[in-house]
PDB file of N, CA and C in Angstrom:
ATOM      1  N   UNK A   1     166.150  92.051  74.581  1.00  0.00           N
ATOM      2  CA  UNK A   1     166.441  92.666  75.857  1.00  0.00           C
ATOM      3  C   UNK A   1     165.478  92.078  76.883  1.00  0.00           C
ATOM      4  N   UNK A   2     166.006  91.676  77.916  1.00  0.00           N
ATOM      5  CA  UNK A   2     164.736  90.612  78.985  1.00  0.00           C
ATOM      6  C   UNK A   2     164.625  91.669  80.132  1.00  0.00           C
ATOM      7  N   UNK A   3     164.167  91.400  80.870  1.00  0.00           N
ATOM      8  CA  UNK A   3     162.994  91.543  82.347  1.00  0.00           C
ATOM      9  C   UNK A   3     164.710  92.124  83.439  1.00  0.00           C
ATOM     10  N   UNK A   4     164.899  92.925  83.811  1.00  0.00           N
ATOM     11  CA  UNK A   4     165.756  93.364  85.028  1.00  0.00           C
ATOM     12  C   UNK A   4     165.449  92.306  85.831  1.00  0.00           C
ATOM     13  N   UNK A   5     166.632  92.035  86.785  1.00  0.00           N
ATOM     14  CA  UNK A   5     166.473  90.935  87.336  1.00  0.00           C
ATOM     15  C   UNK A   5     165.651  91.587  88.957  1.00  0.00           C
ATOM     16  N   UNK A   6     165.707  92.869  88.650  1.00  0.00           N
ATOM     17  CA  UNK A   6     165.077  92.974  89.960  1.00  0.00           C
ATOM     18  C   UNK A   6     163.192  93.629  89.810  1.00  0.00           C
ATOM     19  N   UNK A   7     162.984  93.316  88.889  1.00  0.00           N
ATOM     20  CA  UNK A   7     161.665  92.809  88.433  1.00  0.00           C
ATOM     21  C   UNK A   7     160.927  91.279  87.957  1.00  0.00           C
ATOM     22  N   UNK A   8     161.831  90.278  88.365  1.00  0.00           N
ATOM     23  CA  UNK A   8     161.285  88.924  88.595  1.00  0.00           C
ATOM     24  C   UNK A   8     160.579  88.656  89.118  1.00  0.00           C
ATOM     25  N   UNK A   9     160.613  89.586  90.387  1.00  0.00           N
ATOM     26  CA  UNK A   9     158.787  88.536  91.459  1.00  0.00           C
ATOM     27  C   UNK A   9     157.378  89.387  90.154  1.00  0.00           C
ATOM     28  N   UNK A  10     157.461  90.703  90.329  1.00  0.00           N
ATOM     29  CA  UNK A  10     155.984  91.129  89.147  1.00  0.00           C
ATOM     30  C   UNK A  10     155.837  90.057  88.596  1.00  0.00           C
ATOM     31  N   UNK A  11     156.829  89.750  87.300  1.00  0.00           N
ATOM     32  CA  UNK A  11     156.351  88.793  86.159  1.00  0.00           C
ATOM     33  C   UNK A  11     155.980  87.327  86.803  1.00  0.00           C
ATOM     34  N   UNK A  12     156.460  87.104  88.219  1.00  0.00           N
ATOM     35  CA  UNK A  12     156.063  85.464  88.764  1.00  0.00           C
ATOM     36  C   UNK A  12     154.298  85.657  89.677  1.00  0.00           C
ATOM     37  N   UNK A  13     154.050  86.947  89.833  1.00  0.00           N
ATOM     38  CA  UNK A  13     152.832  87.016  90.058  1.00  0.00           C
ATOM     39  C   UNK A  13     152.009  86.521  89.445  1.00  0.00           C
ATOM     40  N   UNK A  14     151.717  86.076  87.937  1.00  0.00           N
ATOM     41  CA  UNK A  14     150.796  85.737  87.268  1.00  0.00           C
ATOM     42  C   UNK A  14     151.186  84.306  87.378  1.00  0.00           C
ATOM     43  N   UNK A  15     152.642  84.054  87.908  1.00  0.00           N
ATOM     44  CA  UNK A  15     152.735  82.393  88.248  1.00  0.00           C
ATOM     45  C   UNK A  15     152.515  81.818  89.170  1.00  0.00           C
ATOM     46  N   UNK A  16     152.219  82.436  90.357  1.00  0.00           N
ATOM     47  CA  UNK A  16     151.701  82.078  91.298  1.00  0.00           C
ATOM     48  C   UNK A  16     150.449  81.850  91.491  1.00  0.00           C
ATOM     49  N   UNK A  17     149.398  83.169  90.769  1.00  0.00           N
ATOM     50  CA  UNK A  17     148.859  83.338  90.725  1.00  0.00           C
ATOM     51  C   UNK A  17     148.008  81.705  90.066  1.00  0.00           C
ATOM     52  N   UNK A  18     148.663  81.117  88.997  1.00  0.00           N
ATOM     53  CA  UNK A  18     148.269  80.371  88.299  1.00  0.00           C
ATOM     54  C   UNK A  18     147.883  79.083  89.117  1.00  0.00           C
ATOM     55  N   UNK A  19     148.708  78.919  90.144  1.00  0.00           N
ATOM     56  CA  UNK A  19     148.926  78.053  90.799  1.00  0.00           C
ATOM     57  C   UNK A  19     147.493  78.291  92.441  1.00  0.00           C
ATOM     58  N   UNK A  20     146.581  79.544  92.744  1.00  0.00           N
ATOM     59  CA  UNK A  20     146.147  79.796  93.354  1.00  0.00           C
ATOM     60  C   UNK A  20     144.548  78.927  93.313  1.00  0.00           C
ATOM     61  N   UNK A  21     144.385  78.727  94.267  1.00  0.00           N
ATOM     62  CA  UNK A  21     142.861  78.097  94.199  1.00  0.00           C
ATOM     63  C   UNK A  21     141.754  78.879  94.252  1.00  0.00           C
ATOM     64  N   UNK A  22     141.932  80.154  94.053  1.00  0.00           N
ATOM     65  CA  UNK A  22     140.974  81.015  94.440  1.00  0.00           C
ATOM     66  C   UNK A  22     140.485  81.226  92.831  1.00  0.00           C
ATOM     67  N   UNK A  23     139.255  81.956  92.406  1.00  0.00           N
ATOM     68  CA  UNK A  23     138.247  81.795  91.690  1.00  0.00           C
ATOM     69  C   UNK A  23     139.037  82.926  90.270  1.00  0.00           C
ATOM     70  N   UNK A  24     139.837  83.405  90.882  1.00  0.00           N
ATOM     71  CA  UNK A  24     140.675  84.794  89.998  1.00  0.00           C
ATOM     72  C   UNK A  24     141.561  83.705  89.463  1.00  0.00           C
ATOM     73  N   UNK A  25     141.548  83.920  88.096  1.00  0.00           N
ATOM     74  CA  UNK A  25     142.966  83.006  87.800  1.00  0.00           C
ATOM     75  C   UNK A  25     144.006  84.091  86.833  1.00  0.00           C
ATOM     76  N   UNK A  26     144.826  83.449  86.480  1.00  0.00           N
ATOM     77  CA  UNK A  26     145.920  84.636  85.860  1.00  0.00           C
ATOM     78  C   UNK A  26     145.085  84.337  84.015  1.00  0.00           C
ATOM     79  N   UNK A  27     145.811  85.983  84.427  1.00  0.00           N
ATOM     80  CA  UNK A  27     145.128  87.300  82.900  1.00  0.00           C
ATOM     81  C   UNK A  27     144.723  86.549  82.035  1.00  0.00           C
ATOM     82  N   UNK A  28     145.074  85.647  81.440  1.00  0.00           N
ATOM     83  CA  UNK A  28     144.473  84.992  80.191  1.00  0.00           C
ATOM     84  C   UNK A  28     144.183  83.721  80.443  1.00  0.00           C
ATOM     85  N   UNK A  29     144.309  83.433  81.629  1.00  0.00           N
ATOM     86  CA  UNK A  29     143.421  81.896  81.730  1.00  0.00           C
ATOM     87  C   UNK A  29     142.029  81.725  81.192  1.00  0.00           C
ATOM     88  N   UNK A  30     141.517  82.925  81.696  1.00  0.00           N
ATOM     89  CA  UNK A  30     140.100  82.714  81.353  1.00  0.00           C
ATOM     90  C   UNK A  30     139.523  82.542  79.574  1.00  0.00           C
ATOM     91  N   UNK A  31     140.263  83.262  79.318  1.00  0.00           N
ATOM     92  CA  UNK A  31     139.834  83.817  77.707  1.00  0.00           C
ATOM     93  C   UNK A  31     141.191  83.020  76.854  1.00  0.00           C
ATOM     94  N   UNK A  32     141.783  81.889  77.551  1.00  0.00           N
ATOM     95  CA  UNK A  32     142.464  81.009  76.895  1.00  0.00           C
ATOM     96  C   UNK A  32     142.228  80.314  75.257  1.00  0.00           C
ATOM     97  N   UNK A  33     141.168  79.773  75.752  1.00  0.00           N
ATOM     98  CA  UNK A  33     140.028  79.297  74.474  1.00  0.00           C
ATOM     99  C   UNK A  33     140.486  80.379  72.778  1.00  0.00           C
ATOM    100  N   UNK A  34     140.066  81.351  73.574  1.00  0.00           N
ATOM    101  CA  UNK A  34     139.406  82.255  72.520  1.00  0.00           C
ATOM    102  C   UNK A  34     140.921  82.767  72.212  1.00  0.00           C
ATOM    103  N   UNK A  35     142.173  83.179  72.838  1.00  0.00           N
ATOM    104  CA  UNK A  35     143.231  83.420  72.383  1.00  0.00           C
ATOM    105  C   UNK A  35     144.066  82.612  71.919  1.00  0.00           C
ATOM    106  N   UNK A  36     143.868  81.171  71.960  1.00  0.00           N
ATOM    107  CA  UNK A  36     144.613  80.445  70.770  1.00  0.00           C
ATOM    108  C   UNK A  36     143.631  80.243  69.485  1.00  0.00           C
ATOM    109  N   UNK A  37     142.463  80.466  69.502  1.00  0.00           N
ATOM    110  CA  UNK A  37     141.420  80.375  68.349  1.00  0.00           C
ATOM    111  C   UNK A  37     142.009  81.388  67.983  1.00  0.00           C
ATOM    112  N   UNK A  38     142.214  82.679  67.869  1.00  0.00           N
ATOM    113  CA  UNK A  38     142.632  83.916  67.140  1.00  0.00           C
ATOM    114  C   UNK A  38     144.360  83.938  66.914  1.00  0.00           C
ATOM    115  N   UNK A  39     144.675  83.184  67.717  1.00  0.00           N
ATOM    116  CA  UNK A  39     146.216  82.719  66.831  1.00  0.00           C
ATOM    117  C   UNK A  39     146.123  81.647  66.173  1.00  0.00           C
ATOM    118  N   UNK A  40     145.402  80.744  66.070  1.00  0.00           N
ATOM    119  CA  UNK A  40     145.155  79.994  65.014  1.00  0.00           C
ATOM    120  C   UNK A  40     145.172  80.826  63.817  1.00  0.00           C
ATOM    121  N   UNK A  41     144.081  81.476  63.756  1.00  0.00           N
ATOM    122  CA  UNK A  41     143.589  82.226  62.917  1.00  0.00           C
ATOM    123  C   UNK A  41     144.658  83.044  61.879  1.00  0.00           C
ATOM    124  N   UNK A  42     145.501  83.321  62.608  1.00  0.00           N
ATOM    125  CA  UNK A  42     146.456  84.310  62.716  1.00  0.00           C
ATOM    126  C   UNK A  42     147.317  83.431  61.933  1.00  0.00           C
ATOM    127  N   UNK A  43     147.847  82.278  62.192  1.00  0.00           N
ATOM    128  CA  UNK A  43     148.741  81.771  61.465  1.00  0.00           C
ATOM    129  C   UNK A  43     148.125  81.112  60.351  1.00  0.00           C
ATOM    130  N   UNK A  44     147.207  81.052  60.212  1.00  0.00           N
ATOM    131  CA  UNK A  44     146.749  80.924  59.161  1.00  0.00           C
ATOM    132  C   UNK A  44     146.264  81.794  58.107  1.00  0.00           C
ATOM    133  N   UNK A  45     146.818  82.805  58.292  1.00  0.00           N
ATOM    134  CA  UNK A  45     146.400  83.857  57.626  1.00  0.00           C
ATOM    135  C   UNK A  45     147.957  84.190  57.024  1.00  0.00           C
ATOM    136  N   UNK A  46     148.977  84.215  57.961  1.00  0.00           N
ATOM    137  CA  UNK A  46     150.143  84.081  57.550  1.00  0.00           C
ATOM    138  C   UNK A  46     150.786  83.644  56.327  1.00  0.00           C
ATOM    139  N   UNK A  47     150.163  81.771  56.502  1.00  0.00           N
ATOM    140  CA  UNK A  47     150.243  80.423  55.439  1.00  0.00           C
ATOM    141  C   UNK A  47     149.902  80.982  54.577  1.00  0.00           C
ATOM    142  N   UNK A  48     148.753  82.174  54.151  1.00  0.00           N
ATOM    143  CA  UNK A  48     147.819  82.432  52.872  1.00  0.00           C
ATOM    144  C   UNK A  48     149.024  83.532  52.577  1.00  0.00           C
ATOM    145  N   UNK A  49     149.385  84.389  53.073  1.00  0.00           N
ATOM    146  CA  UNK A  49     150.439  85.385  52.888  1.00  0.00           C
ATOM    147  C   UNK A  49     151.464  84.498  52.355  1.00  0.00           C
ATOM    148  N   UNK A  50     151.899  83.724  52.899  1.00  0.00           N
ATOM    149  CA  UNK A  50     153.316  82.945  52.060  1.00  0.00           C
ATOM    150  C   UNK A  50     152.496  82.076  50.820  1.00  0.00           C
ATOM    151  N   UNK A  51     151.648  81.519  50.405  1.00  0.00           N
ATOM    152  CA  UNK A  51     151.011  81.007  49.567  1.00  0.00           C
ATOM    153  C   UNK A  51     151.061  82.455  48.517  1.00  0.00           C
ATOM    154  N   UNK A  52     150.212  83.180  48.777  1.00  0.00           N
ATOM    155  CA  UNK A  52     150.190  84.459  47.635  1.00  0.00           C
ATOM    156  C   UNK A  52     151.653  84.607  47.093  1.00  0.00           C
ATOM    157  N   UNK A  53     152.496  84.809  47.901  1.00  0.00           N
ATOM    158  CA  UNK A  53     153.801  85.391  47.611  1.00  0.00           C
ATOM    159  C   UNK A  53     154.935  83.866  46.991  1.00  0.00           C
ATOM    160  N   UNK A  54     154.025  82.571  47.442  1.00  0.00           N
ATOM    161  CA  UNK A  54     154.737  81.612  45.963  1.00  0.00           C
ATOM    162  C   UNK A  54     153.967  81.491  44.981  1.00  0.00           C
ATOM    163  N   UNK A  55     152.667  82.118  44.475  1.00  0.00           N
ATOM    164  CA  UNK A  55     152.163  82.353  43.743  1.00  0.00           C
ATOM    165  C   UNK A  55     152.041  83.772  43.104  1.00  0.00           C
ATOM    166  N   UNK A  56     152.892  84.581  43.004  1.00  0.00           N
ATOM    167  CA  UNK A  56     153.284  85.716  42.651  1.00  0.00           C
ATOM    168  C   UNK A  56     151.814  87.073  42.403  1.00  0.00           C
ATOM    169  N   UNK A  57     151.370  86.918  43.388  1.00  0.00           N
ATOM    170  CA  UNK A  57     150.102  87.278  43.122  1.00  0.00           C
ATOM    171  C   UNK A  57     150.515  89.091  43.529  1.00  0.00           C
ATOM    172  N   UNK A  58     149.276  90.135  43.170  1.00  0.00           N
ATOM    173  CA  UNK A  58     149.687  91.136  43.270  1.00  0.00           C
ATOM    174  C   UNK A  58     150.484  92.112  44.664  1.00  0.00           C
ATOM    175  N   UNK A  59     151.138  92.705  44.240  1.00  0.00           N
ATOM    176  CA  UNK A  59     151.971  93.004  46.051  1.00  0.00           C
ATOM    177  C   UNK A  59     150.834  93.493  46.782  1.00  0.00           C
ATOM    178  N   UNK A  60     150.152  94.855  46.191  1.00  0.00           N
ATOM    179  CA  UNK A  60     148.998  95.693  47.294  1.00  0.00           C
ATOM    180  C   UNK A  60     148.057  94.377  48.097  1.00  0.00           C
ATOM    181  N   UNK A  61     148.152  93.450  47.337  1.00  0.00           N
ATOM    182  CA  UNK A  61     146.744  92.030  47.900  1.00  0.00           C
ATOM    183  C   UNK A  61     147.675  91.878  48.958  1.00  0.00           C
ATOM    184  N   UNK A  62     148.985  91.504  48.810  1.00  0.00           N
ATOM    185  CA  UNK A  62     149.939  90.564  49.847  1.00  0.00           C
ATOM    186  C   UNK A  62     149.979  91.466  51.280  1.00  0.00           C
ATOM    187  N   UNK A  63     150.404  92.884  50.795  1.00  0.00           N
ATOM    188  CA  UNK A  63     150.573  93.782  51.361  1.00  0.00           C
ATOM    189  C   UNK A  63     149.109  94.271  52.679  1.00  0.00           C
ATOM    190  N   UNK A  64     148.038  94.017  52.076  1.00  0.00           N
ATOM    191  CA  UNK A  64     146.980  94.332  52.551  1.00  0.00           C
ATOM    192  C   UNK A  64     146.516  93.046  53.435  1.00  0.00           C
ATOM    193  N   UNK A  65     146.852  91.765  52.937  1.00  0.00           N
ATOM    194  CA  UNK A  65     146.790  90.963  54.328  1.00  0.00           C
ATOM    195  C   UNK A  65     147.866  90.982  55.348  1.00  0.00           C
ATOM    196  N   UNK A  66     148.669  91.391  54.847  1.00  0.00           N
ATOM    197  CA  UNK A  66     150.112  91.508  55.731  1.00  0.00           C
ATOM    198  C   UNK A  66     149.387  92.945  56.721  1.00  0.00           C
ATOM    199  N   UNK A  67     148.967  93.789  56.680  1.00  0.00           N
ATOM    200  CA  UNK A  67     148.215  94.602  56.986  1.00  0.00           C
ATOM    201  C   UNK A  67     146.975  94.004  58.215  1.00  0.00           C
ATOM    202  N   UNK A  68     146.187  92.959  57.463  1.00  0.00           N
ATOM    203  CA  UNK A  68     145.392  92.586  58.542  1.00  0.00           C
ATOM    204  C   UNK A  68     145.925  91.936  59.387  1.00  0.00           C
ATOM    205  N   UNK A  69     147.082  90.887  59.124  1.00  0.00           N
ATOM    206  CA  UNK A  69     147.640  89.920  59.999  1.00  0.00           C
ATOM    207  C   UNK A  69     148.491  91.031  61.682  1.00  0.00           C
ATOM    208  N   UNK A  70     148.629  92.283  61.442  1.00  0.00           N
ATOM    209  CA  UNK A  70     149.366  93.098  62.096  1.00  0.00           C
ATOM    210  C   UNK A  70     148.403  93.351  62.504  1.00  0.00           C
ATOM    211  N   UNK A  71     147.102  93.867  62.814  1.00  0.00           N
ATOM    212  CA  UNK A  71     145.948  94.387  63.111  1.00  0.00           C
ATOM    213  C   UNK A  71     145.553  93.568  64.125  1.00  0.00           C
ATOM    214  N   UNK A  72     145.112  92.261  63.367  1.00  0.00           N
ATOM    215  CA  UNK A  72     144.703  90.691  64.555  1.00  0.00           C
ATOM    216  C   UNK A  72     146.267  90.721  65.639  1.00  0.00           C
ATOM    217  N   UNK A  73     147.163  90.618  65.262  1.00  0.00           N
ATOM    218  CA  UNK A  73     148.393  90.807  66.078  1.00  0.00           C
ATOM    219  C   UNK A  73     148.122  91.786  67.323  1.00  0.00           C
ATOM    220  N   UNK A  74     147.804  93.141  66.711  1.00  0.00           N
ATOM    221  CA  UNK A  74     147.441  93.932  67.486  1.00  0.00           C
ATOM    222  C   UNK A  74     146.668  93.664  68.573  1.00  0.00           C
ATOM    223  N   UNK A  75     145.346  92.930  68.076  1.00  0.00           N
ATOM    224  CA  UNK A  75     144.022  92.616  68.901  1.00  0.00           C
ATOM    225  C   UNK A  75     144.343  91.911  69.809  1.00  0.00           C
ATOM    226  N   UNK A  76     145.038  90.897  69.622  1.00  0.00           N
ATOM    227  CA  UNK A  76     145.809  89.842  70.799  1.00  0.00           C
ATOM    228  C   UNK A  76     146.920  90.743  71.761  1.00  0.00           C
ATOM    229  N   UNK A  77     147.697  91.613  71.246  1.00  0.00           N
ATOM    230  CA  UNK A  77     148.341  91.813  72.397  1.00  0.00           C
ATOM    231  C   UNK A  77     147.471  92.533  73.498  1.00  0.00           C
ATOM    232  N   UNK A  78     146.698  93.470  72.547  1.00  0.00           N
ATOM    233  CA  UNK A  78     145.324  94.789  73.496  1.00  0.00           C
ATOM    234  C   UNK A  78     144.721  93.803  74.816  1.00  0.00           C
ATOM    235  N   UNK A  79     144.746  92.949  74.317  1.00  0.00           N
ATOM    236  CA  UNK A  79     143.731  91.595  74.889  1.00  0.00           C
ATOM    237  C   UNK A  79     144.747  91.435  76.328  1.00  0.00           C
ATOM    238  N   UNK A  80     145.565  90.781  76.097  1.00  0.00           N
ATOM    239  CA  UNK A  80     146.647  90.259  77.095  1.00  0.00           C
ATOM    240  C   UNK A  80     146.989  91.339  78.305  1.00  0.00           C
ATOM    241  N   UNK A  81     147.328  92.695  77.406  1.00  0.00           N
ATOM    242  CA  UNK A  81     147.204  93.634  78.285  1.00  0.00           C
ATOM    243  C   UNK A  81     146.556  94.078  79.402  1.00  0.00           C
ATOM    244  N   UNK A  82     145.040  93.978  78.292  1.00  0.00           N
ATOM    245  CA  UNK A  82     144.305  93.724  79.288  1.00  0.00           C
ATOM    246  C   UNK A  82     143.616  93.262  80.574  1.00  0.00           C
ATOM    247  N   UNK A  83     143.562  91.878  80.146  1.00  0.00           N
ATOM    248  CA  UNK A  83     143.764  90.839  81.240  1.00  0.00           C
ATOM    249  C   UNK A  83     145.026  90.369  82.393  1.00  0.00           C
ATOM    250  N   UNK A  84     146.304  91.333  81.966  1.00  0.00           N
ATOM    251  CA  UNK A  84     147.280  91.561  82.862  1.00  0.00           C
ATOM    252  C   UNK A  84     147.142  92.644  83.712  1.00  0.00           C
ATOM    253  N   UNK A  85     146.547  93.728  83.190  1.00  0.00           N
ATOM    254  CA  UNK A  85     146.047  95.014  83.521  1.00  0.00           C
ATOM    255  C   UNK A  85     145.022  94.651  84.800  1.00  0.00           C
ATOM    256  N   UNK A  86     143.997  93.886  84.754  1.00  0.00           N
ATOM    257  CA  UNK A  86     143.049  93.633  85.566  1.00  0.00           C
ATOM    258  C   UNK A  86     143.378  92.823  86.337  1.00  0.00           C
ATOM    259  N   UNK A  87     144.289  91.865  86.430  1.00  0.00           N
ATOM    260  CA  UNK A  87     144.312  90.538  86.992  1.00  0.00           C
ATOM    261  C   UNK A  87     146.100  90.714  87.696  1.00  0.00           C
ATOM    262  N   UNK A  88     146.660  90.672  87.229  1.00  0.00           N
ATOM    263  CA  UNK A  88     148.432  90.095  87.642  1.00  0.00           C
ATOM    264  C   UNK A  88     148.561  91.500  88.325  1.00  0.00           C
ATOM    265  N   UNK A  89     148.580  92.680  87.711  1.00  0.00           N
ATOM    266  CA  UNK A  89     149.092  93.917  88.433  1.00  0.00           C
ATOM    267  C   UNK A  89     147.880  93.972  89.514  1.00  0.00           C
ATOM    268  N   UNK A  90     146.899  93.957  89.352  1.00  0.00           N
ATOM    269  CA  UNK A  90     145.915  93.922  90.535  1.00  0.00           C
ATOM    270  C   UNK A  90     146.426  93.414  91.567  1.00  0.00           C
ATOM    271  N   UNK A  91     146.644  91.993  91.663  1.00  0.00           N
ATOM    272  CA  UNK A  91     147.081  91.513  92.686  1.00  0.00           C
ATOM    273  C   UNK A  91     148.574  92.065  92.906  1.00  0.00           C
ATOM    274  N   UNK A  92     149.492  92.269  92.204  1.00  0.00           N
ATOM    275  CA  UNK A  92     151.093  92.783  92.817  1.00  0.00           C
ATOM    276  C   UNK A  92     150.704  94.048  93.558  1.00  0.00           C
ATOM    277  N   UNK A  93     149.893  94.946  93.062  1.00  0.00           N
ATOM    278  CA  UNK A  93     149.401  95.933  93.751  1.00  0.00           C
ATOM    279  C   UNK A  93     149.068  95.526  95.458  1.00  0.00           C
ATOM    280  N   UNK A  94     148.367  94.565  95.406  1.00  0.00           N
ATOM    281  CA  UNK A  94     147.672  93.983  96.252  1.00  0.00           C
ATOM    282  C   UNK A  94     148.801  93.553  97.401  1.00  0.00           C
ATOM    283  N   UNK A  95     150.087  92.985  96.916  1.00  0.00           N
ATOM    284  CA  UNK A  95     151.055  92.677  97.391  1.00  0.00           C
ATOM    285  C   UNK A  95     152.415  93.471  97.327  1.00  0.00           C
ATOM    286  N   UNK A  96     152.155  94.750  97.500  1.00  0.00           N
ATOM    287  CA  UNK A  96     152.549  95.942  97.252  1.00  0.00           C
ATOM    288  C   UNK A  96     153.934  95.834  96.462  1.00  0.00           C
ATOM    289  N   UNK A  97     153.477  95.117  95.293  1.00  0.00           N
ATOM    290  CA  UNK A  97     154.372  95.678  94.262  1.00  0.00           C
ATOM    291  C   UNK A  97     154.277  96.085  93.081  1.00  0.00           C
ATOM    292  N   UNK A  98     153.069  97.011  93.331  1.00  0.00           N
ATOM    293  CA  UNK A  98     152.526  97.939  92.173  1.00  0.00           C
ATOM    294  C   UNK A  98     153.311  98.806  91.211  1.00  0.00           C
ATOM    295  N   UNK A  99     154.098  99.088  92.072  1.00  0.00           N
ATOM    296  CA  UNK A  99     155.407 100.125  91.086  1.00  0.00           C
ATOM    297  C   UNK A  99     156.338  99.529  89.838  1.00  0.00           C
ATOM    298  N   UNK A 100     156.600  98.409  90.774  1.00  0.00           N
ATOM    299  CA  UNK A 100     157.449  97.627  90.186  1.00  0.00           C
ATOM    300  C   UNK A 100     156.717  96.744  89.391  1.00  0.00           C
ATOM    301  N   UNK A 101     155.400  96.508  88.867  1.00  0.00           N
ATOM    302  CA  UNK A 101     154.706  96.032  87.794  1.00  0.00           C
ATOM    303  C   UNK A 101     154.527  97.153  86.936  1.00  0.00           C
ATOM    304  N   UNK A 102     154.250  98.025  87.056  1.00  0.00           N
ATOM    305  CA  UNK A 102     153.673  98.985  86.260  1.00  0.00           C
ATOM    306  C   UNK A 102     155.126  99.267  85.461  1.00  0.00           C
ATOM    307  N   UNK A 103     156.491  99.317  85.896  1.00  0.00           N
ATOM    308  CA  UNK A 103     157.479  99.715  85.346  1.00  0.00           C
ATOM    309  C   UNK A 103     157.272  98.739  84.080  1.00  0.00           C
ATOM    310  N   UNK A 104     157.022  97.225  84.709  1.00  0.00           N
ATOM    311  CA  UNK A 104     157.233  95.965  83.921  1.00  0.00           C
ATOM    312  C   UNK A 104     156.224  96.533  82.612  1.00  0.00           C
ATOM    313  N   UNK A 105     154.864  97.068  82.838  1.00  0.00           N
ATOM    314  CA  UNK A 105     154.162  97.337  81.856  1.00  0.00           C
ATOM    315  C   UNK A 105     154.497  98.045  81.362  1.00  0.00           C
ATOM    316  N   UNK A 106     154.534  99.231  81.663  1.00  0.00           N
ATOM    317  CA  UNK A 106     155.713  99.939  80.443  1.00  0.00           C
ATOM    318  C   UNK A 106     156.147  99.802  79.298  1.00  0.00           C
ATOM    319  N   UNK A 107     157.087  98.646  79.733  1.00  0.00           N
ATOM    320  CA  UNK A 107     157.796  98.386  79.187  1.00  0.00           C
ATOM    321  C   UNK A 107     157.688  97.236  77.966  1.00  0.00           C
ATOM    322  N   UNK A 108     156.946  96.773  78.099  1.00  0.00           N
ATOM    323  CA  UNK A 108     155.910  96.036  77.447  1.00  0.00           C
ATOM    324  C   UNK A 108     155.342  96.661  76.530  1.00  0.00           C
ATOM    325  N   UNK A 109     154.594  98.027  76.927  1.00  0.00           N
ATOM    326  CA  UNK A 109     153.686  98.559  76.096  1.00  0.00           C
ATOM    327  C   UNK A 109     154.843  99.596  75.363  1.00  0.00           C
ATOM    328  N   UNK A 110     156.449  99.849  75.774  1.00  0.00           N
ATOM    329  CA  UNK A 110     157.214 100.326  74.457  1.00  0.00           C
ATOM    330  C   UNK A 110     157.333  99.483  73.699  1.00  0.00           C
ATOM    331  N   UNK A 111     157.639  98.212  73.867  1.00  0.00           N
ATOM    332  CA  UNK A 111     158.142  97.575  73.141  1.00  0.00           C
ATOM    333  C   UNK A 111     157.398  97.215  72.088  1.00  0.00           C
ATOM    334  N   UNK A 112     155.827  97.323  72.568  1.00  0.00           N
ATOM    335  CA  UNK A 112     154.335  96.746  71.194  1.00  0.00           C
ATOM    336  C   UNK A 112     154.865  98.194  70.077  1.00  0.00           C
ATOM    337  N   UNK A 113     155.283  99.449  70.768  1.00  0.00           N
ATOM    338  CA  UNK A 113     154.934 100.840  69.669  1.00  0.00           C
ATOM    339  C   UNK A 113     156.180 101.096  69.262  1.00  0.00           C
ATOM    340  N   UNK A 114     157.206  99.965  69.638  1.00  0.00           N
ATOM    341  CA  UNK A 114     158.563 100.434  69.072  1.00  0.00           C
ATOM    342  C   UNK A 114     158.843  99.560  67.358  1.00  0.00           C
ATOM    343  N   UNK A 115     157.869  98.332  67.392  1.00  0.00           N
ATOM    344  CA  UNK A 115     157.782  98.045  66.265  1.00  0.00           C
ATOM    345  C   UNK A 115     157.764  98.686  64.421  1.00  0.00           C
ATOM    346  N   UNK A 116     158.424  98.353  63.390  1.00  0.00           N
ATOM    347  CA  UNK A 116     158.655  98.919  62.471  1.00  0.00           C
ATOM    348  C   UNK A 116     159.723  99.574  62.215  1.00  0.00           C
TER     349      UNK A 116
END
C-alpha cells in the first residue's frame, strides 16, 4: 500500500532537503556510515540463519537468531524514525506542512507494529 498522492510533497521534503546547502542535511545523512554498518551486520546475520537451517542445526538456536535479527531490524527502523522525527518533519513543519507529515508518520509507525 504506497504514500496518498496527496502526501507527496512531506515525503519530497527529505529530498529537497538533500539537495540543500545548509549545514542540516536529511534524517539519515548524517549517521549514514553507521546505518549501512548495522545492515551489513544484519545481513549477515541473516546468511548465518540460512547457513544453520542448511545445516539442520537446532530450531530454538535458529529461532533465537531469527529473534535477534528482528531486534537489530528494530534498532534501525527506531533510528530512521528518529532522524526523520528531528530533521524532515522539522522542516515540513517549518514549511507548514506539519499535519500532513505527521499523518505520513503514522503511518509508518503502523505499519513497523502491524508486523507478524
Amino acid at each position: 500500500m504506497g504514500t496518498p498522492a496527496n502526501l507527496a510533497y512531506p515525503r519530497g521534503v527529505c529530498a529537497r532537503m538533500a539537495g540543500m546547502t545548509t549545514a542540516t542535511p536529511r534524517g539519515y545523512t548524517a549517521t549514514k556510515d553507521q546505518l549501512q554498518s548495522r545492515l551489513r551486520r544484519i545481513e549477515g546475520q541473516v546468511r548465518g540463519v540460512e547457513k544453520m537451517v542448511d545445516e539442520d542445526r537446532y530450531c530454538i538456536d535458529v529461532l533465537t537468531q531469527i529473534s535477534a535479527i528482528q531486534a537489530a531490524l528494530d534498532k534501525v527502523a527506531l533510528g530512521l524514525l528518529d532522524g526523520h522525527t528531528r530533521h524532515c518533519m522539522q522542516h515540513g513543519a517549518e514549511d507548514g506542512k506539519g499535519e500532513e507529515m505527521a499523518t505520513e508518520m503514522m503511518a509508518a509507525v503502523g505499519r513497523l507494529l502491524r508486523r507478524g
